[in-house]
N, C-alpha and C. Protein backbone atom coordinates (compact mmCIF):
# COMPACT_ATOMS: atom_id res chain seq x y z
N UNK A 1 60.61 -67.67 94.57
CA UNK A 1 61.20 -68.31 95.73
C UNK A 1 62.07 -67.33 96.51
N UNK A 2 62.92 -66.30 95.50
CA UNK A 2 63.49 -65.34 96.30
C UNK A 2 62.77 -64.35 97.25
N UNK A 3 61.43 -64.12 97.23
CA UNK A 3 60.85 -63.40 97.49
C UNK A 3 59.77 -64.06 98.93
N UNK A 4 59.96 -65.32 99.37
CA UNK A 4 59.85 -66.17 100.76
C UNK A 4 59.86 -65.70 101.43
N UNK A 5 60.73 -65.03 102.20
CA UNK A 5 61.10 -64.34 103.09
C UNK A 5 60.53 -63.07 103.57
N UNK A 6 60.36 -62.73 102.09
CA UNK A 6 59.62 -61.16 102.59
C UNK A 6 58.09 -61.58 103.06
N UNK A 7 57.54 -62.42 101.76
CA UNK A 7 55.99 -62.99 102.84
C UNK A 7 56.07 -63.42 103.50
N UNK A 8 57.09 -64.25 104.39
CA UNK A 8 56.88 -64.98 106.03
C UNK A 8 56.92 -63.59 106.39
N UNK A 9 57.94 -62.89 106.40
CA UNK A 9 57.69 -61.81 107.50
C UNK A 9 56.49 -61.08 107.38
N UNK A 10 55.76 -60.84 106.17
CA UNK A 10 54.80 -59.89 105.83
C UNK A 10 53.95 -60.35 106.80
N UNK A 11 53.38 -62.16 106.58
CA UNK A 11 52.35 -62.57 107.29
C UNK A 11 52.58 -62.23 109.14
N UNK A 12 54.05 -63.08 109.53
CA UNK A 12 53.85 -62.89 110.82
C UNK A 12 53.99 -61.48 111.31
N UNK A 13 54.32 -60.21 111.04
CA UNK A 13 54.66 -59.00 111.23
C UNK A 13 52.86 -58.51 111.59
N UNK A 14 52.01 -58.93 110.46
CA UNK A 14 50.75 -58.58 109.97
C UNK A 14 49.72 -59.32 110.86
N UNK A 15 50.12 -60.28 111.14
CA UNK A 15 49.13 -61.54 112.37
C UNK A 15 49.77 -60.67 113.71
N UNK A 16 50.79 -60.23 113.86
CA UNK A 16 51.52 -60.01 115.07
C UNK A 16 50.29 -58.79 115.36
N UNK A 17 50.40 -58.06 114.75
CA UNK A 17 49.76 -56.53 114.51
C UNK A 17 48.44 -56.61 115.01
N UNK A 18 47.68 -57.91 114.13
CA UNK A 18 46.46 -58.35 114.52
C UNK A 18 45.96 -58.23 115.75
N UNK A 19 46.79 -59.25 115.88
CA UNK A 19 46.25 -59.99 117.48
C UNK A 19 46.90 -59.28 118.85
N UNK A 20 47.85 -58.55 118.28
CA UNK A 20 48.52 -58.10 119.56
C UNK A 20 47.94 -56.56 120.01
N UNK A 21 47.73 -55.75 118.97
CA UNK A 21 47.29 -54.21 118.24
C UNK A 21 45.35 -54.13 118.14
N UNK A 22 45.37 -54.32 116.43
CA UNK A 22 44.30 -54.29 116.05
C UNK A 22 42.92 -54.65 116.90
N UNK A 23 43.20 -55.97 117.37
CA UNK A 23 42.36 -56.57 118.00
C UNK A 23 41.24 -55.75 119.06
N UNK A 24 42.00 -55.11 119.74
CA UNK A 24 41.75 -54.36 120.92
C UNK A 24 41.34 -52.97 120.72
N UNK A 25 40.89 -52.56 119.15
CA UNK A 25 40.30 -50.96 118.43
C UNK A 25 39.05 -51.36 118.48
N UNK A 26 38.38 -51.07 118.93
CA UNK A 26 36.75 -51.20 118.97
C UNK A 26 36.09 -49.86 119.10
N UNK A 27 35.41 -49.04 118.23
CA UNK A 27 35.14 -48.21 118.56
C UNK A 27 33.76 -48.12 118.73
N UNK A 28 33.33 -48.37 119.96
CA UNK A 28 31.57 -48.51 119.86
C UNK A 28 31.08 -49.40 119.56
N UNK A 29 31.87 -50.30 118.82
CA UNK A 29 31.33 -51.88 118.45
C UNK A 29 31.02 -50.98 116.40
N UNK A 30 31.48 -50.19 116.12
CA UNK A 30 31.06 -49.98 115.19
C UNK A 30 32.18 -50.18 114.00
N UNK A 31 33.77 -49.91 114.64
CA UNK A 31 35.00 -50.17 113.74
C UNK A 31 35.96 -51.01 114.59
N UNK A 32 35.93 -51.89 113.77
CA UNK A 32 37.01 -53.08 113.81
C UNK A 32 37.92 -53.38 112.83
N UNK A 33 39.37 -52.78 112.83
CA UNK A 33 40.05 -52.81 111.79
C UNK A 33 40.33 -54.25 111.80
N UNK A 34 40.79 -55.12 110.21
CA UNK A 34 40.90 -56.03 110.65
C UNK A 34 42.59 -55.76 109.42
N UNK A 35 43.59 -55.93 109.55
CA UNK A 35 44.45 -55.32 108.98
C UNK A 35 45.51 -56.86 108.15
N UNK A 36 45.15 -57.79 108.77
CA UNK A 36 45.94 -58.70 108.48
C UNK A 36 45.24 -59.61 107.19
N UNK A 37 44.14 -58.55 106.27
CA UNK A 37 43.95 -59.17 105.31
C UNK A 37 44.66 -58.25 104.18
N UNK A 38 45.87 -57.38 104.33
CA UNK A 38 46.63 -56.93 103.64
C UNK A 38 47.51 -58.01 103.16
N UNK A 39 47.64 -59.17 103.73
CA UNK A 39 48.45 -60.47 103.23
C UNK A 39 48.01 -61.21 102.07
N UNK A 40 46.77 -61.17 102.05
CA UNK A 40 46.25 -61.26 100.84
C UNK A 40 45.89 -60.61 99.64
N UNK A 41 46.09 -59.02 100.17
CA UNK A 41 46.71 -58.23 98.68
C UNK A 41 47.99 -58.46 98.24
N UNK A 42 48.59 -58.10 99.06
CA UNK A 42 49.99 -57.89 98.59
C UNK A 42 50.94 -59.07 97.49
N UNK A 43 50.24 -60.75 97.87
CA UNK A 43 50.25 -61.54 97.42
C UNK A 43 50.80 -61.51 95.88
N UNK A 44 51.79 -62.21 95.37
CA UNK A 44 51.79 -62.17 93.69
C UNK A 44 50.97 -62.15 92.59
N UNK A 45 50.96 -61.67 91.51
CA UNK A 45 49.68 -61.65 91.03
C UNK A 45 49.21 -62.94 90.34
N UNK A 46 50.68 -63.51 90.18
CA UNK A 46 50.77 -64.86 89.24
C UNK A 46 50.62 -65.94 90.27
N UNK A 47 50.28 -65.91 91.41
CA UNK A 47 50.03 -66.87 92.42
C UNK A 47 49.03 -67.71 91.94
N UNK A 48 48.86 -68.93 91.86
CA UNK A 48 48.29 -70.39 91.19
C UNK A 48 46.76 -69.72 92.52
N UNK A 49 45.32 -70.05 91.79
CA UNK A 49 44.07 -69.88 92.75
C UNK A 49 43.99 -70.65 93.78
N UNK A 50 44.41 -72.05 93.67
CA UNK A 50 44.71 -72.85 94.66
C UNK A 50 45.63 -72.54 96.16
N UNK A 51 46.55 -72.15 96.07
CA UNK A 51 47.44 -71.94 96.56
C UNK A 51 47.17 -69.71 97.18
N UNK A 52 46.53 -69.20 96.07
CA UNK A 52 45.70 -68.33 96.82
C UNK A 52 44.53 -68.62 98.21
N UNK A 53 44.09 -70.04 97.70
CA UNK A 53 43.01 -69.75 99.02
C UNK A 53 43.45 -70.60 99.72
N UNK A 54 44.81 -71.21 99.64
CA UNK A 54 45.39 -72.76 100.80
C UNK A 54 45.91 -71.48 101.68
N UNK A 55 46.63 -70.22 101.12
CA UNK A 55 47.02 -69.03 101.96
C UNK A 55 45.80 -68.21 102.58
N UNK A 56 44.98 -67.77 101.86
CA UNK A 56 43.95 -67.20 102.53
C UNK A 56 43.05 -68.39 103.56
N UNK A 57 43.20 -69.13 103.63
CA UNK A 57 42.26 -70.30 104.62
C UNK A 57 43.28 -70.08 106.01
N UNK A 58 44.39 -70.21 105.71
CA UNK A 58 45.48 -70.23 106.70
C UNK A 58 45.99 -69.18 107.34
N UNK A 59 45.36 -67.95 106.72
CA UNK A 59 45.76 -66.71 107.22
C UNK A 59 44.68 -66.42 107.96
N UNK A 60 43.41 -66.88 107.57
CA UNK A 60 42.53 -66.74 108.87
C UNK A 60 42.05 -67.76 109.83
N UNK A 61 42.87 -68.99 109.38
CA UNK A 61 42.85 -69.88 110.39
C UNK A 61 43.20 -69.66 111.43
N UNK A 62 44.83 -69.14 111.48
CA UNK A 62 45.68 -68.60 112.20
C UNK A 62 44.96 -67.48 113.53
N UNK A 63 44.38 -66.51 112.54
CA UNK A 63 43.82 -65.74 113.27
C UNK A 63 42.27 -65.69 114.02
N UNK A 64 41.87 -66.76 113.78
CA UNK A 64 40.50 -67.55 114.26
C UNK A 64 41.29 -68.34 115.55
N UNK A 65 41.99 -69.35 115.51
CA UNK A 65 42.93 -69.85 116.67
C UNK A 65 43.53 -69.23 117.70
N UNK A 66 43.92 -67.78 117.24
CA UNK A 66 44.46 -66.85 118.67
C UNK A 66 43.46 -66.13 118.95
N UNK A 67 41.92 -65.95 118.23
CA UNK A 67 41.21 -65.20 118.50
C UNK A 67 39.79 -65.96 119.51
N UNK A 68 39.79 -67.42 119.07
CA UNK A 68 38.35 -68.11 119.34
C UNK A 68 37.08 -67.65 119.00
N UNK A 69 37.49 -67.57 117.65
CA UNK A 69 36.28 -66.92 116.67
C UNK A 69 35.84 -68.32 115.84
N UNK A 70 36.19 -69.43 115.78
CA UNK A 70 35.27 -70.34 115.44
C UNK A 70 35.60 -70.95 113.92
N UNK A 71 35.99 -70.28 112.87
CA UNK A 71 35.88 -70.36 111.23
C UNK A 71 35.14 -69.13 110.66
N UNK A 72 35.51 -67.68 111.58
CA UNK A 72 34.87 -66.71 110.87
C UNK A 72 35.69 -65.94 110.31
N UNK A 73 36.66 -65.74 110.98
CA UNK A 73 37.93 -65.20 109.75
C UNK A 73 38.37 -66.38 108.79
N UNK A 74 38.25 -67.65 109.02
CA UNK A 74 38.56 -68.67 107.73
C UNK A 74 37.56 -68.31 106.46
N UNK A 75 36.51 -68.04 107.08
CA UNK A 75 35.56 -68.06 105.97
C UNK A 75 35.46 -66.60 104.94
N UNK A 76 35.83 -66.28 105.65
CA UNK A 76 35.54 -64.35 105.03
C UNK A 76 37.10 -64.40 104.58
N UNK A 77 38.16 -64.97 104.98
CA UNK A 77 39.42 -64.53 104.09
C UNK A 77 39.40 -65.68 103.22
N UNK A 78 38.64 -66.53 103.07
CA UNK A 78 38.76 -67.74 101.73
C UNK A 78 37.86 -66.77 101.01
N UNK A 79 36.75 -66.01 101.44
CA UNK A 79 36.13 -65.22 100.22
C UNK A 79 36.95 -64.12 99.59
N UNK A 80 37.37 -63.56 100.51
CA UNK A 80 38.52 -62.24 99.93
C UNK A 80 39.81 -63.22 99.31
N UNK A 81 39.94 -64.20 99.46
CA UNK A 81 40.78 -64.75 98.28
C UNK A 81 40.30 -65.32 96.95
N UNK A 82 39.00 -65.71 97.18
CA UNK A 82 38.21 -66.10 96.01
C UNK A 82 37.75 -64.42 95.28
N UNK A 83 37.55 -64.00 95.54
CA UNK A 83 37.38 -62.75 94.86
C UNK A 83 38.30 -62.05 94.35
N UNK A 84 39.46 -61.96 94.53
CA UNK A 84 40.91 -61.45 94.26
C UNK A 84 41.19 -61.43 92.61
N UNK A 85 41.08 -62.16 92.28
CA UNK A 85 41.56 -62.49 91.09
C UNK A 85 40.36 -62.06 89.94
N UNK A 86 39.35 -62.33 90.36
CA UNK A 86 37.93 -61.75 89.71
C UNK A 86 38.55 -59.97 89.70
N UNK A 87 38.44 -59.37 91.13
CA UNK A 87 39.00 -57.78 91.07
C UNK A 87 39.80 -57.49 90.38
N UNK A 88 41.13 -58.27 90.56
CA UNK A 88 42.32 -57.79 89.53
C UNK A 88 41.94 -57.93 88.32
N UNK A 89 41.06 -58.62 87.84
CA UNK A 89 40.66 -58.87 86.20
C UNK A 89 40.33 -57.71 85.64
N UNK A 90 39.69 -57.13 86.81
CA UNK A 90 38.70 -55.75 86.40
C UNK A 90 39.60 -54.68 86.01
N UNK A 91 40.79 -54.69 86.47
CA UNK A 91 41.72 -53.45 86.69
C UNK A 91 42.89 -53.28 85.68
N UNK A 92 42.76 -52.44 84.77
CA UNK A 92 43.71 -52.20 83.75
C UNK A 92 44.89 -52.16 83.56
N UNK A 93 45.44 -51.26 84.60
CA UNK A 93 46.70 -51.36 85.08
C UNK A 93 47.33 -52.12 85.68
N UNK A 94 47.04 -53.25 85.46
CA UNK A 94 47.81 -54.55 85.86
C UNK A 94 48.77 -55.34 84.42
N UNK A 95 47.90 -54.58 83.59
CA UNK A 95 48.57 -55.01 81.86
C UNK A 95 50.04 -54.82 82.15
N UNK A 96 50.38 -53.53 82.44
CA UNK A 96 51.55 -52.92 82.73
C UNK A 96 52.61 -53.16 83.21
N UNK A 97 51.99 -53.98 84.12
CA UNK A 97 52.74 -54.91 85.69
C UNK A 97 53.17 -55.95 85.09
N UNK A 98 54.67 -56.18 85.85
CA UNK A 98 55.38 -57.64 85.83
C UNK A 98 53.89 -58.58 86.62
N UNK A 99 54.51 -59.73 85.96
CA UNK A 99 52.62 -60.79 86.70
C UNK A 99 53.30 -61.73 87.98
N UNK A 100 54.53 -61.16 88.17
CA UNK A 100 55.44 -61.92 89.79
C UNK A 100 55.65 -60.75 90.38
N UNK A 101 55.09 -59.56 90.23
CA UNK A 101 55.02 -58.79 91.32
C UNK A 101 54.15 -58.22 92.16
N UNK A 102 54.09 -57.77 93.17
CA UNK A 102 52.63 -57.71 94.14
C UNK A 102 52.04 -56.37 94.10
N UNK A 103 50.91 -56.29 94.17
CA UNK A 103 50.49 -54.98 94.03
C UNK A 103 50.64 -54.39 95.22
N UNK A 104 51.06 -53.00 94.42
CA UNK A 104 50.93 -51.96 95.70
C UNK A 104 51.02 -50.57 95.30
N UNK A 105 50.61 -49.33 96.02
CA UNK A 105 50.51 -48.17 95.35
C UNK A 105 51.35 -47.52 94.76
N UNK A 106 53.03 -48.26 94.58
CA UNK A 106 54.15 -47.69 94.09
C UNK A 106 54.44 -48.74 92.85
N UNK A 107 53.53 -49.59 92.40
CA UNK A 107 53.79 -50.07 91.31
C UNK A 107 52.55 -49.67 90.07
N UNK A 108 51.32 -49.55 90.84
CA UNK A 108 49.79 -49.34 89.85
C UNK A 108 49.23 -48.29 90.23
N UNK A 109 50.06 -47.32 90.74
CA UNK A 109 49.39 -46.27 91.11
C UNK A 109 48.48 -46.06 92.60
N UNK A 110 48.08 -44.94 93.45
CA UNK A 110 47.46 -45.29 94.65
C UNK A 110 46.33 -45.00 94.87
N UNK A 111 45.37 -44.54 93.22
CA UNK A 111 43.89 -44.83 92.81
C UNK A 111 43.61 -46.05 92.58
N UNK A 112 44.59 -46.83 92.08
CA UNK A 112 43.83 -47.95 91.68
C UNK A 112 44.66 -48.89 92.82
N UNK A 113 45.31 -48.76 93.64
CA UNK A 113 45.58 -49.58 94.73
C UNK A 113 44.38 -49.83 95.91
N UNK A 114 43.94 -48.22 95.85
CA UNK A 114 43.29 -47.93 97.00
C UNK A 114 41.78 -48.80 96.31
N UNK A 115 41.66 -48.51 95.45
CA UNK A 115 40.34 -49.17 94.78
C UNK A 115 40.08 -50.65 95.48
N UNK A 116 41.17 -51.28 94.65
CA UNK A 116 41.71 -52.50 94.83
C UNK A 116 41.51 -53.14 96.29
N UNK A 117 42.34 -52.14 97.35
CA UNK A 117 41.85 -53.08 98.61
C UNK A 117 40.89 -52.38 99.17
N UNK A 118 39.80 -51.31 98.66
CA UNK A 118 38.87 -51.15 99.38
C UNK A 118 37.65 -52.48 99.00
N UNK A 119 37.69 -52.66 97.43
CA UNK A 119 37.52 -53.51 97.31
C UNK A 119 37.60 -55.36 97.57
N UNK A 120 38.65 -55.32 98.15
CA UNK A 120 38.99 -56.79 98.92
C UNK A 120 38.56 -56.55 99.64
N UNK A 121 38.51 -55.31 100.77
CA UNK A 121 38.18 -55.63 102.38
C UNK A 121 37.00 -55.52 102.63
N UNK A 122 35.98 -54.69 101.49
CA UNK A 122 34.53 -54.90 101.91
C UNK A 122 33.95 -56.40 101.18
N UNK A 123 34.58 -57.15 100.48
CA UNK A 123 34.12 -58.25 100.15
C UNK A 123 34.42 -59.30 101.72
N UNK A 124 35.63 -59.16 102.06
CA UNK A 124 36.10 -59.78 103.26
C UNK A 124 35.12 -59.47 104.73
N UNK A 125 34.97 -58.25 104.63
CA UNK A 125 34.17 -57.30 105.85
C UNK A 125 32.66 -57.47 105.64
N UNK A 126 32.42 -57.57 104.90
CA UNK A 126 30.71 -58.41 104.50
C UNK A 126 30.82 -59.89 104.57
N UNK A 127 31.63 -60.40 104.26
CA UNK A 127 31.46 -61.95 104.88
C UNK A 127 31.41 -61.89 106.61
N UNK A 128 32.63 -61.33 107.40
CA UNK A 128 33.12 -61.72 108.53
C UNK A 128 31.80 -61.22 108.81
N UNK A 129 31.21 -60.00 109.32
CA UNK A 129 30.25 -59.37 109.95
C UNK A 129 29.00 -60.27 109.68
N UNK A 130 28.53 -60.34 108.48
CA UNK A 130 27.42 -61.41 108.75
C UNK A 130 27.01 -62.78 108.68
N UNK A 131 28.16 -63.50 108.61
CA UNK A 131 28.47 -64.39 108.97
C UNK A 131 28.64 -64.81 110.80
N UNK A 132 29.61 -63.60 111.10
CA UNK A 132 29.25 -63.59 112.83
C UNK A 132 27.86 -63.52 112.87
N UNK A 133 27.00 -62.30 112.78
CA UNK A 133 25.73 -62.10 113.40
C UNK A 133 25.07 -63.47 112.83
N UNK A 134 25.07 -63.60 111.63
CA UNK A 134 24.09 -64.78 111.28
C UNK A 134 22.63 -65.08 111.32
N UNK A 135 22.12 -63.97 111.02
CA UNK A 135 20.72 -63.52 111.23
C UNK A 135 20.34 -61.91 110.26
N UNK A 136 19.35 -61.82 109.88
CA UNK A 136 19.44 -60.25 109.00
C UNK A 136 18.26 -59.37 109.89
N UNK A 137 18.44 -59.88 111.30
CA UNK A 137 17.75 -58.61 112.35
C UNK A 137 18.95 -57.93 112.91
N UNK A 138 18.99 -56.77 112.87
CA UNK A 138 19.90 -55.47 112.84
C UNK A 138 21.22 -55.58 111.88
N UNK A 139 20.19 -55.73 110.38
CA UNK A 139 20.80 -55.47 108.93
C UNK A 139 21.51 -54.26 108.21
N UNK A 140 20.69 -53.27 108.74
CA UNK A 140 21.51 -52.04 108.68
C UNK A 140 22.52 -51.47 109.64
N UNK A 141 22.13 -52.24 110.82
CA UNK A 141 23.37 -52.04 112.17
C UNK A 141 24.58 -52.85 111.14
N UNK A 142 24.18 -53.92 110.82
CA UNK A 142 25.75 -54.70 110.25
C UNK A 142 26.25 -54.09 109.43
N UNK A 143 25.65 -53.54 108.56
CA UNK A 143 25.98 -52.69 106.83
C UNK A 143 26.52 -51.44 107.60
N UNK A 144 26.34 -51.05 108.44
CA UNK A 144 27.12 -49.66 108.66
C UNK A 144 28.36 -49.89 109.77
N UNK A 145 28.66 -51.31 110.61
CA UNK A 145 29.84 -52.27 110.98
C UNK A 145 30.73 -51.94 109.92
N UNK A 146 30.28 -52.99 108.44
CA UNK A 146 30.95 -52.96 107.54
C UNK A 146 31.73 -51.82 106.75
N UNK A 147 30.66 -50.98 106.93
CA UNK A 147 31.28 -49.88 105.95
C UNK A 147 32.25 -49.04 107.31
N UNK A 148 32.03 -48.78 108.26
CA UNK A 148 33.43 -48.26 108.85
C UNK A 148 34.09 -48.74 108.88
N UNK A 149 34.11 -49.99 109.60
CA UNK A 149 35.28 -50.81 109.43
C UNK A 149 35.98 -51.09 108.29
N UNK A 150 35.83 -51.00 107.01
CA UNK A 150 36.09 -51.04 105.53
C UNK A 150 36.78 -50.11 105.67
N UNK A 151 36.39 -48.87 105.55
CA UNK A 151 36.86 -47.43 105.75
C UNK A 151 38.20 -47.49 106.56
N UNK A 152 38.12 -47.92 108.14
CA UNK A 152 39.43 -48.05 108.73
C UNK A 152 40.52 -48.60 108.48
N UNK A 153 40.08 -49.84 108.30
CA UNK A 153 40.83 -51.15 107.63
C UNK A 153 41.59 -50.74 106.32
N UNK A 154 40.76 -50.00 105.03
CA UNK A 154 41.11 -49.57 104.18
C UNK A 154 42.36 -48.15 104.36
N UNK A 155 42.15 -47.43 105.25
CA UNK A 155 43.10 -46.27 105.40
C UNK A 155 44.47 -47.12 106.35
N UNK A 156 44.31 -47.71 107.20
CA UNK A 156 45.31 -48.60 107.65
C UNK A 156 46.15 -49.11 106.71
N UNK A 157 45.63 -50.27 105.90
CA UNK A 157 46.11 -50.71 105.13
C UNK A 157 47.29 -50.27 103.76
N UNK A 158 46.59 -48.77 103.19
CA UNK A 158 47.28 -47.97 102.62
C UNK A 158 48.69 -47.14 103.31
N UNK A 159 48.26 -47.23 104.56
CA UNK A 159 49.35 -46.33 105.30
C UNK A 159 50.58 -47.60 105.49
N UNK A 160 50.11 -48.86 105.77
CA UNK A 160 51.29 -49.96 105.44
C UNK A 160 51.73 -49.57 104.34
N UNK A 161 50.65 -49.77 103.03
CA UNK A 161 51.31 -50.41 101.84
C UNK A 161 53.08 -48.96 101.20
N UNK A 162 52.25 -47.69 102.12
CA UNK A 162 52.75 -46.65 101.50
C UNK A 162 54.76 -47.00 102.22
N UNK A 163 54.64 -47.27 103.54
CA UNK A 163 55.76 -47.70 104.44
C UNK A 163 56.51 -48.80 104.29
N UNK A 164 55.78 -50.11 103.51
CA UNK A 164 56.60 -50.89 102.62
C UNK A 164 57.72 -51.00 102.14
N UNK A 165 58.71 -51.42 101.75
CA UNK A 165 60.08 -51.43 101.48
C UNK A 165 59.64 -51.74 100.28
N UNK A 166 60.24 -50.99 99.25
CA UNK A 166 60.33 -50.95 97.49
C UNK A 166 61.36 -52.34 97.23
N UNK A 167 61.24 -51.97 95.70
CA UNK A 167 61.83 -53.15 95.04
C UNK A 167 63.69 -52.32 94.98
């Protein structure tokens, strides 16, 4: 509960970024950072699954509503929240970790951070992308969407997590 505050700001700081910033990086139509699914890493680890995806539904609700994208960031950040917890299972160095604290590259290291949300954002970044197109004619055009944008999104994201305020 002490720790409220820092996620309201995380989220609106991170939606702000979105929609005001991010939004408007298009490079060719080929990278689209999408940065405000760092809200759903950073997240506690001991966070109830429920309450993981009532936040992840709402974090891209939010950003589906200022965007008029329809339920395509709802849908791709309820998957990157459904997957979350499956990833962290995978990852060793979480044994180590208090289970009320959030990951980030100054608590598990910034191999297995970086792992971690390259891993969330191409699970997230393969939903949003073909889910928009919605069709598998220009399949490899989408798969190579994904993977830059992964790539961007992913180096973004680290350069937050690194600028973060410690414990």
């Amino acid at each position: 509960m002490n720790r409220l505050p820092y996620f309201l700001t995380s989220f609106v700081v991170l939606i702000l970024l979105q929609l005001l910033i991010f939004n408007n990086i298009q490079l060719s139509g080929y990278v689209n950072p999408y940065i405000y699914v760092m809200f759903i890493l950073i997240l506690p680890l001991n966070i109830p699954s429920w309450f993981l995806l009532l936040l992840s539904f709402m974090t891209g609700f939010v950003v589906d509503l200022f965007s008029g994208t329809f339920g395509v960031h709802s849908f791709a950040t309820v998957m990157a929240g459904f997957a979350r917890p499956w990833i962290l299972s995978l990852n060793v160095a979480l044994e180590a970790s208090d289970p009320g604290s959030s990951p980030s590259s100054y608590i598990s290291g910034r191999r297995w951070f970086f792992i971690y949300a390259i891993t969330v954002v191409l699970v997230h970044h393969l939903s949003l992308f073909y889910v928009e197109v919605f069709s598998f004619t220009g399949f490899f055009r989408t798969l190579l969407r994904v993977m830059f944008s992964t790539v961007v999104t992913t180096f973004f994201i680290f350069i937050f997590d690194l600028l973060r305020p410690r414990k």
